[in-house]
N, C-alpha and C. Protein backbone atom coordinates (compact mmCIF):
# COMPACT_ATOMS: atom_id res chain seq x y z
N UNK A 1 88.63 107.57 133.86
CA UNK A 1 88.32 106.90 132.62
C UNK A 1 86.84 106.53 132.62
N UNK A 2 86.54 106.81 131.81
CA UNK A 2 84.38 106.29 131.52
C UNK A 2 84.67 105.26 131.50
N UNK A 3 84.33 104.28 132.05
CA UNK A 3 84.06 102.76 131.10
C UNK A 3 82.72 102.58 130.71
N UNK A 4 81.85 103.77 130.68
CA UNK A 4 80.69 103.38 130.34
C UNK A 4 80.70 103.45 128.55
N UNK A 5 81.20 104.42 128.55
CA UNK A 5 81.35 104.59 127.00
C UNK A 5 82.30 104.07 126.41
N UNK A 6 83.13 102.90 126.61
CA UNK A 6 84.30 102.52 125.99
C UNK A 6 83.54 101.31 125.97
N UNK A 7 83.55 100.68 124.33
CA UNK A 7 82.97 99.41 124.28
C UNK A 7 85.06 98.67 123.26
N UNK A 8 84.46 97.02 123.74
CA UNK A 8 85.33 96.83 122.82
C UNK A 8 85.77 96.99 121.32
N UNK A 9 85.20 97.77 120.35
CA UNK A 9 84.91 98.15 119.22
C UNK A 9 86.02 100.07 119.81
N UNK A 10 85.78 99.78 120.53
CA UNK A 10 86.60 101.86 120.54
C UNK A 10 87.92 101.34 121.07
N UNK A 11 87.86 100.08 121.70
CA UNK A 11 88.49 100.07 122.42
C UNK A 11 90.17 99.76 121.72
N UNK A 12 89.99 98.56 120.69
CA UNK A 12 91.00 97.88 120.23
C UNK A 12 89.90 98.00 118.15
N UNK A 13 89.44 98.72 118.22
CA UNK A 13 89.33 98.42 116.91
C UNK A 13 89.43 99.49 116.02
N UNK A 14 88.44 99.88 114.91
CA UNK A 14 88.36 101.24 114.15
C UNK A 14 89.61 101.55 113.37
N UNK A 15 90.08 102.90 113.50
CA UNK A 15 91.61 103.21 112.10
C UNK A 15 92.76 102.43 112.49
N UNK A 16 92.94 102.50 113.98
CA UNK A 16 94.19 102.08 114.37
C UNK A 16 94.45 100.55 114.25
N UNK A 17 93.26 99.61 114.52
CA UNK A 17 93.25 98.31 114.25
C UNK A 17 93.55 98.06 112.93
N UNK A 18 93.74 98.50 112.04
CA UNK A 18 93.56 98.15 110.29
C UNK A 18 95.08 98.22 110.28
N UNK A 19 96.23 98.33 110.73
CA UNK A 19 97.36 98.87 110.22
C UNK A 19 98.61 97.78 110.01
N UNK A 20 97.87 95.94 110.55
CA UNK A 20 98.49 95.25 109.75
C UNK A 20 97.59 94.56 108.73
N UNK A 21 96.12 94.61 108.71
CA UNK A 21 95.49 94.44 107.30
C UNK A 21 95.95 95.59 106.35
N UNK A 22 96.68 96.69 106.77
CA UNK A 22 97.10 98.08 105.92
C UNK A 22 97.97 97.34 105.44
N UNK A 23 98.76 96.88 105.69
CA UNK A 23 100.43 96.68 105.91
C UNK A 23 100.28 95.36 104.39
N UNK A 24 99.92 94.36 105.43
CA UNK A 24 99.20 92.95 103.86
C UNK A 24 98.73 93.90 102.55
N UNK A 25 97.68 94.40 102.42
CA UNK A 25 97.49 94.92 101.50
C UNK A 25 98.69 96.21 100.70
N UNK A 26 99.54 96.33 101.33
CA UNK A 26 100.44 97.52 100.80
C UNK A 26 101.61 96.51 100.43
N UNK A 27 101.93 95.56 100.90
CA UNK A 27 102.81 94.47 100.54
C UNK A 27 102.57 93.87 99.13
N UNK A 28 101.24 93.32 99.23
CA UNK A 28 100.51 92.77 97.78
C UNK A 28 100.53 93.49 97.16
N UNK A 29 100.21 94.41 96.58
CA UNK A 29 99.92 95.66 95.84
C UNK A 29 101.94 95.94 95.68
N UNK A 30 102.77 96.00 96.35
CA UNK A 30 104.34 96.06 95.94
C UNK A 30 103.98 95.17 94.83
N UNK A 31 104.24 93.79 95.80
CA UNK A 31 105.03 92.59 94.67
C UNK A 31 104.02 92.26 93.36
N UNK A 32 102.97 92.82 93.63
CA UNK A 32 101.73 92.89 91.89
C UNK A 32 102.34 93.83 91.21
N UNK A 33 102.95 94.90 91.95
CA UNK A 33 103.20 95.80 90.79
C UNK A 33 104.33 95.26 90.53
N UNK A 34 105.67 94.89 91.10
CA UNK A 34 106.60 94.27 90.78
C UNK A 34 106.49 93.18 89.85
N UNK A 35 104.99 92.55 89.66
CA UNK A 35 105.23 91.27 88.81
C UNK A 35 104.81 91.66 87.57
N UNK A 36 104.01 92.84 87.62
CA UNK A 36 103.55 93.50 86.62
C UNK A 36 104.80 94.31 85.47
N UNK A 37 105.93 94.82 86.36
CA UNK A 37 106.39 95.46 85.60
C UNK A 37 107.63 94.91 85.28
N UNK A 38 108.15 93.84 86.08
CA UNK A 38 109.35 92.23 85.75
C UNK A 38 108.92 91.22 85.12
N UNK A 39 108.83 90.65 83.77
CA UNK A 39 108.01 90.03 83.46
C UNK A 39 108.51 88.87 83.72
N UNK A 40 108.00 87.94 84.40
CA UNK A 40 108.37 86.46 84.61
C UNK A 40 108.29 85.40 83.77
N UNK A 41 107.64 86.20 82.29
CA UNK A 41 108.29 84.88 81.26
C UNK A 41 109.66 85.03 80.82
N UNK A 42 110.51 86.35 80.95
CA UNK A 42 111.88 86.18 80.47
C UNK A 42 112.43 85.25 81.45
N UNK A 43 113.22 84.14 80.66
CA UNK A 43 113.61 83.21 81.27
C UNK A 43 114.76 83.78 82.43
N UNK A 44 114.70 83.30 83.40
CA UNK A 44 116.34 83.60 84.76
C UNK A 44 115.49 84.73 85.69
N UNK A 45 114.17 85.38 85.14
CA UNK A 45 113.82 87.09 85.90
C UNK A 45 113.93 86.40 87.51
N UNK A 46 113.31 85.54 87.99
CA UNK A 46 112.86 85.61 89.23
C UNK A 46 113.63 84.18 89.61
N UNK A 47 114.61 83.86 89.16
CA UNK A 47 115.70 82.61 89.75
C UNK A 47 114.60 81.54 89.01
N UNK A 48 114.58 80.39 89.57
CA UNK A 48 113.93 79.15 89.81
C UNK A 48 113.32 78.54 90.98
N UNK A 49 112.54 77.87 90.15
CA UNK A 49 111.49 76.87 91.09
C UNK A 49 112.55 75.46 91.74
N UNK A 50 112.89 75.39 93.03
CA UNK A 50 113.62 74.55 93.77
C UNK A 50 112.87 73.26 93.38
N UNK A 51 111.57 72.73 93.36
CA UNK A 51 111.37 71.75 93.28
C UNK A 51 111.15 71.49 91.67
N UNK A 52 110.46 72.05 91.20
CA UNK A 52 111.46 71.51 89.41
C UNK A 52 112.54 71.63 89.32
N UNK A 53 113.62 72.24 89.83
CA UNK A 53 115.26 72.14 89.72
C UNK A 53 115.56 70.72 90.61
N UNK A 54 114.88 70.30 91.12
CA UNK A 54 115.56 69.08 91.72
C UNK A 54 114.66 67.62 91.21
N UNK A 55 113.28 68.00 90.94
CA UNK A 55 112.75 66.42 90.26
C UNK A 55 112.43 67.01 89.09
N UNK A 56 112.33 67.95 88.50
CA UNK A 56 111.87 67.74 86.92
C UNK A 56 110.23 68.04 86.66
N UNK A 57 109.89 68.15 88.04
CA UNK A 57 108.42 68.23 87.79
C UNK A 57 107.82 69.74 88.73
N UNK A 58 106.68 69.91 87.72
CA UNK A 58 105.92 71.23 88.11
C UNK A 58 105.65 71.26 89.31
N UNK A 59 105.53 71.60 90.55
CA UNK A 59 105.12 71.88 91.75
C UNK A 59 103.53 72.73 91.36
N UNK A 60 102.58 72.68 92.86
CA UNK A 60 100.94 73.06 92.06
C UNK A 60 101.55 74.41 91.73
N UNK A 61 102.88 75.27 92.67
CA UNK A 61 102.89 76.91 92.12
C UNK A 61 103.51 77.39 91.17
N UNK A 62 103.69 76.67 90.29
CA UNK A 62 104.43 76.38 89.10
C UNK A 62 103.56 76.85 88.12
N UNK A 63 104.03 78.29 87.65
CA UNK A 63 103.57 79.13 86.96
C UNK A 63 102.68 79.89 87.55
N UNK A 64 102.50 79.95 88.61
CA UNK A 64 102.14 81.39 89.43
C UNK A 64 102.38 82.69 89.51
N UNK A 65 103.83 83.21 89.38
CA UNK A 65 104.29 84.16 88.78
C UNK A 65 103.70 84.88 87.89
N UNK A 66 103.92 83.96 86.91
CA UNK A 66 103.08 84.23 85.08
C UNK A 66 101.87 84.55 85.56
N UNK A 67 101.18 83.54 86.06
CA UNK A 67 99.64 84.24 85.98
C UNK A 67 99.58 85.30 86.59
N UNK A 68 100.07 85.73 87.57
CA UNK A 68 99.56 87.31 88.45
C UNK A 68 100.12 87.91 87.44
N UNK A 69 100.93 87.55 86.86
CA UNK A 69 102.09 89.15 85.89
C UNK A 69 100.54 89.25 84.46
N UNK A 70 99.98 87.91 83.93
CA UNK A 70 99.08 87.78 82.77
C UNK A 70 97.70 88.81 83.78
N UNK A 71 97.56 88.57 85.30
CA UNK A 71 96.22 88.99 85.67
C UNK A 71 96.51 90.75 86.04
N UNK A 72 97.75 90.91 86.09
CA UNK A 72 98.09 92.14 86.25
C UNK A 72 97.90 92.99 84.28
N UNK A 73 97.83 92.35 83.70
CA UNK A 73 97.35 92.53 82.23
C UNK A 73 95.98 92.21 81.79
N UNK A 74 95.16 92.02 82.63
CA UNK A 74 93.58 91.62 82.57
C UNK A 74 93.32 90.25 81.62
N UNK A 75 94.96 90.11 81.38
CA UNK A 75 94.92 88.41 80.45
C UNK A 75 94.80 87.06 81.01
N UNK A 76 93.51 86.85 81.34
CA UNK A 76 92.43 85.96 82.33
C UNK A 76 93.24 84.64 81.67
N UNK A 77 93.06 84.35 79.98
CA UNK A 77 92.88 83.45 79.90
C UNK A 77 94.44 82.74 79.44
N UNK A 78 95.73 83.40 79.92
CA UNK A 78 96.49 83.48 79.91
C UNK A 78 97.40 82.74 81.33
N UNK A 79 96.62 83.84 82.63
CA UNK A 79 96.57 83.50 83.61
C UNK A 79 96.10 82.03 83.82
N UNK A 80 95.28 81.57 83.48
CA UNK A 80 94.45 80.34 83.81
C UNK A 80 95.27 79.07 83.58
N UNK A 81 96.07 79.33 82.05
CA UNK A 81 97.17 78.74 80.94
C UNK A 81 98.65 78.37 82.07
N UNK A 82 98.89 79.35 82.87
CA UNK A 82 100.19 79.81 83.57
C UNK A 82 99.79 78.36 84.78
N UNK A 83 98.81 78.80 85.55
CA UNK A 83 98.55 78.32 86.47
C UNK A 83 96.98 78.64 86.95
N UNK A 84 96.38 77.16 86.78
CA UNK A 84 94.68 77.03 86.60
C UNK A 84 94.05 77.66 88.04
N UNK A 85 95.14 77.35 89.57
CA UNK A 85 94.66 77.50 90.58
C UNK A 85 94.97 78.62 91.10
N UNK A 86 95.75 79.72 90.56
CA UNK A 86 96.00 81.26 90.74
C UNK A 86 94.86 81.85 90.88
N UNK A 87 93.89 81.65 90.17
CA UNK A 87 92.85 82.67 89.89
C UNK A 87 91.84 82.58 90.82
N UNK A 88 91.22 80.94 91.39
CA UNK A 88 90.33 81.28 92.75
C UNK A 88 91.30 81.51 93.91
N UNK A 89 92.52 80.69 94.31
CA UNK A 89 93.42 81.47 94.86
C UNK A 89 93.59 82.58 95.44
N UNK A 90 93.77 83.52 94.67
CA UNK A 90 93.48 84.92 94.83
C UNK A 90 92.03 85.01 95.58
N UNK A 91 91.22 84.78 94.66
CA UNK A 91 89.85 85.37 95.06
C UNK A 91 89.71 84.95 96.39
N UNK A 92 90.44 83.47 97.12
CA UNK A 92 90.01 83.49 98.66
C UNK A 92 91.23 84.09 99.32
N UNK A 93 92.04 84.60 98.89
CA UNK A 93 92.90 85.14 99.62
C UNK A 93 92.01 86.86 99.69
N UNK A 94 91.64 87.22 98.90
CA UNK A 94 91.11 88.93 98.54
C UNK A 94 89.88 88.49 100.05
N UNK A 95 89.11 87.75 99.69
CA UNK A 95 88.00 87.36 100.45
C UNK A 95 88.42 87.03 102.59
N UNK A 96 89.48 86.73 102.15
CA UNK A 96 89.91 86.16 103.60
C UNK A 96 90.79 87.70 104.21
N UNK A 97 90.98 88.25 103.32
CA UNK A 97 91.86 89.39 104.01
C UNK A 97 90.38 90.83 104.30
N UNK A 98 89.49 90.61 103.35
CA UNK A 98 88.51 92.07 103.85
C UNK A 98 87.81 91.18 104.75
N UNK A 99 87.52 90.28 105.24
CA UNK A 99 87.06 89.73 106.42
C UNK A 99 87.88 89.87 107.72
N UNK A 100 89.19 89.58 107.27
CA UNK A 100 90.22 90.26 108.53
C UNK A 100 90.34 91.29 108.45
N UNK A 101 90.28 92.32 107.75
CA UNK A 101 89.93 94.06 108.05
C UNK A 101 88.78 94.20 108.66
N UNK A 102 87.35 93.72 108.49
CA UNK A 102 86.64 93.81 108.93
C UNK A 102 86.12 93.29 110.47
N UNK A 103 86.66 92.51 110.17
CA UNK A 103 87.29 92.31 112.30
C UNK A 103 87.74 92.98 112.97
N UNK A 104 89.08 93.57 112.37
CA UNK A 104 89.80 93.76 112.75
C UNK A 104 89.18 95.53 113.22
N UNK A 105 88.49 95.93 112.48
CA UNK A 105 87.84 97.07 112.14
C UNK A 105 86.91 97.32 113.69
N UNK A 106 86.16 96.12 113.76
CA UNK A 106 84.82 95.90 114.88
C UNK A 106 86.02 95.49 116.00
N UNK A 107 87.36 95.59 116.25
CA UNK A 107 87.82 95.13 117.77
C UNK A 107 88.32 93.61 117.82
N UNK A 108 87.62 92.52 116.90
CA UNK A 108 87.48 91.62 117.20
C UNK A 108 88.77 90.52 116.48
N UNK A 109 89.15 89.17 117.26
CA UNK A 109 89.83 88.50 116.72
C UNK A 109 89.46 86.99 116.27
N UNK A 110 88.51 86.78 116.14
CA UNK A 110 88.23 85.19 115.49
C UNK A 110 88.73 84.58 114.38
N UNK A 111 88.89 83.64 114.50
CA UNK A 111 89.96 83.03 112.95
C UNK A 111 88.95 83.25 112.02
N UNK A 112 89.68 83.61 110.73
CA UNK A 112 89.24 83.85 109.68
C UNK A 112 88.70 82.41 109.07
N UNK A 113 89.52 81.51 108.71
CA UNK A 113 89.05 80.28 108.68
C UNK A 113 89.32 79.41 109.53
N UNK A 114 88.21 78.48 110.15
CA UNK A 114 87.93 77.19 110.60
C UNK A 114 88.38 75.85 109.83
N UNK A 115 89.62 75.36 109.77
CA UNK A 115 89.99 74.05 108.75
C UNK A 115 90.53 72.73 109.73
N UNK A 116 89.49 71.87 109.47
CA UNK A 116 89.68 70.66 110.53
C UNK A 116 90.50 69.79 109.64
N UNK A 117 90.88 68.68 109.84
CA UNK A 117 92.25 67.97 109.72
C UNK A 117 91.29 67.34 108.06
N UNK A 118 89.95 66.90 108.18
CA UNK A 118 89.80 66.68 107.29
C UNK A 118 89.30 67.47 105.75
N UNK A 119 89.34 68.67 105.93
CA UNK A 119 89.88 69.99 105.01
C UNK A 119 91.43 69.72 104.74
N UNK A 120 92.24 70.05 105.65
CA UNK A 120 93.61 69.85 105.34
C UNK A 120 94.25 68.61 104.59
N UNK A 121 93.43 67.57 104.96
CA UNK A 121 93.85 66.41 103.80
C UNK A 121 92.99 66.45 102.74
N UNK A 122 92.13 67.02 102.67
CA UNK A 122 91.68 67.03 101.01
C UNK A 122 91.93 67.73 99.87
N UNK A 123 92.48 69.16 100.83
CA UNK A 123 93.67 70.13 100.10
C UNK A 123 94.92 69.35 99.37
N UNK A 124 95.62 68.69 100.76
CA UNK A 124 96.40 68.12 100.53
C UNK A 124 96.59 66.80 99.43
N UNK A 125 95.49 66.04 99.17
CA UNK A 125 95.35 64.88 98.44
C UNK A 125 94.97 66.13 97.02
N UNK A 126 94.18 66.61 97.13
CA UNK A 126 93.99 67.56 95.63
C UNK A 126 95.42 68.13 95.44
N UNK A 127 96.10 68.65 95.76
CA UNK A 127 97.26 69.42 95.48
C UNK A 127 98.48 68.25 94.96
N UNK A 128 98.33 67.09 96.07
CA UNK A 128 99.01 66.24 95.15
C UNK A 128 98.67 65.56 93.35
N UNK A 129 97.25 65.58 93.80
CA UNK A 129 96.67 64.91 92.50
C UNK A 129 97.02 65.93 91.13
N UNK A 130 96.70 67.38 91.57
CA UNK A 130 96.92 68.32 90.49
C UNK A 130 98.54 68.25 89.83
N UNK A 131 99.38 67.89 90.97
CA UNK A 131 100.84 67.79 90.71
C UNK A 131 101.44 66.97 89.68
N UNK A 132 100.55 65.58 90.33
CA UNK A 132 101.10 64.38 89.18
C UNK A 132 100.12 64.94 87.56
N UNK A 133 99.33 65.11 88.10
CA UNK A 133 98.37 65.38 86.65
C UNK A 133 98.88 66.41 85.73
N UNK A 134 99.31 66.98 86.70
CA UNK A 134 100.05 67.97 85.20
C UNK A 134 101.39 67.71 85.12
N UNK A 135 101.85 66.99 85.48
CA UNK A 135 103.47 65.91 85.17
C UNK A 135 103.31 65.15 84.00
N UNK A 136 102.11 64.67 83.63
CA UNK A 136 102.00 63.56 82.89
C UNK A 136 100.98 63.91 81.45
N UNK A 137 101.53 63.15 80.43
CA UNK A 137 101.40 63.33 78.84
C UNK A 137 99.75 63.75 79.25
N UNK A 138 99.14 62.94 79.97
CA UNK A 138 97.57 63.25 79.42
C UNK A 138 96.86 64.52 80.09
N UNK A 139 97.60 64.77 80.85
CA UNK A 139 97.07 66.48 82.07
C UNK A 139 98.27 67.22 81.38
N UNK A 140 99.10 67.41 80.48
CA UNK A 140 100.02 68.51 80.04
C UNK A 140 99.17 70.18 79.86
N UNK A 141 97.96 70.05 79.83
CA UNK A 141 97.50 71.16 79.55
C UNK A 141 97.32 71.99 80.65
N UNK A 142 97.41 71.16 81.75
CA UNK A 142 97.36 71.74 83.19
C UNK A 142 99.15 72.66 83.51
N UNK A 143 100.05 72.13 82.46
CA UNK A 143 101.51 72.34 82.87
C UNK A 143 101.02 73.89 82.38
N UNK A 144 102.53 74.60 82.77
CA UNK A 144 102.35 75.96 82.96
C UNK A 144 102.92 76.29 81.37
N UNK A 145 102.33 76.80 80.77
CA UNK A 145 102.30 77.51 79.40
C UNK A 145 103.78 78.80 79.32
C-alpha cells in the first residue's frame, strides 16, 4: 500500500463519502414532491397536528406542510401566510446540508453547527414566544392561513 499518496481526502472522502448527504437530499426531494402533489390544504390529507388536537393551539410547525406544498408552487407569499418560519428554515437547512456534502466530500467530519446552551435557549424562548403570539387575537396573522 503507498501511504505516500493516500491523503485523508482519498482516503474517506470524494464520490463514495456523499452517499448519506445523497441519501438526505433524495429523501427531501421524495416528501417535496409528495407535498407538492398531496395538497395539505384538503382538510384530513396528512392526519393532524397532535398538539393542536390536544390544547387548541398552533404549535411553531403549524402550517408547515402548506408552506412547502405553497413553496413547491413558487407561492412565496402564501408560504410565508402558512407558516412565517418555513422559509428561512429551509434556507438553513439547504445551507447546513451543502456544507455537510462538502465535508463530507474533503474526508472530513466537524459539526456542521456549533450551538452552546445559550443559542439553544434563545431558540427555545423565541419558539415559545412565536407560539403564544400566534395563539392570541393580536398575533392571529402569524396563525396559519
Amino acid at each position: 500500500m503507498d501511504t505516500q499518496s493516500e491523503t485523508p481526502a482519498t482516503r474517506s472522502g470524494g464520490l463514495r463519502a456523499l452517499g448519506a448527504p445523497a441519501a438526505v437530499a433524495a429523501g427531501a426531494v421524495v416528501a417535496t414532491a409528495i407535498l407538492h402533489f398531496r395538497d395539505p390544504h384538503q382538510p384530513g390529507s396528512y392526519g393532524f397536528c397532535p398538539v393542536y388536537a390536544l390544547t387548541g393551539w398552533w404549535c411553531p410547525a403549524c402550517g408547515g406542510l402548506r408552506a412547502v406544498h405553497d413553496l413547491t408552487n413558487l407561492d412565496f407569499g402564501a408560504a410565508v401566510a402558512g407558516n412565517v418560519l418555513i422559509v428561512p428554515f429551509i434556507a438553513v437547512m439547504i445551507f447546513a446540508w451543502i456544507r455537510w456534502a462538502r465535508q463530507r466530500w474533503h474526508g472530513r467530519s466537524e459539526p456542521i453547527f456549533v450551538v452552546g446552551p445559550r443559542v439553544t435557549v434563545g431558540v427555545l424562548i423565541f419558539l415559545a414566544a412565536f407560539t403564544v403570539t400566534r395563539n392570541t387575537s393580536w398575533g392571529s396573522w402569524l396563525a396559519p392561513a
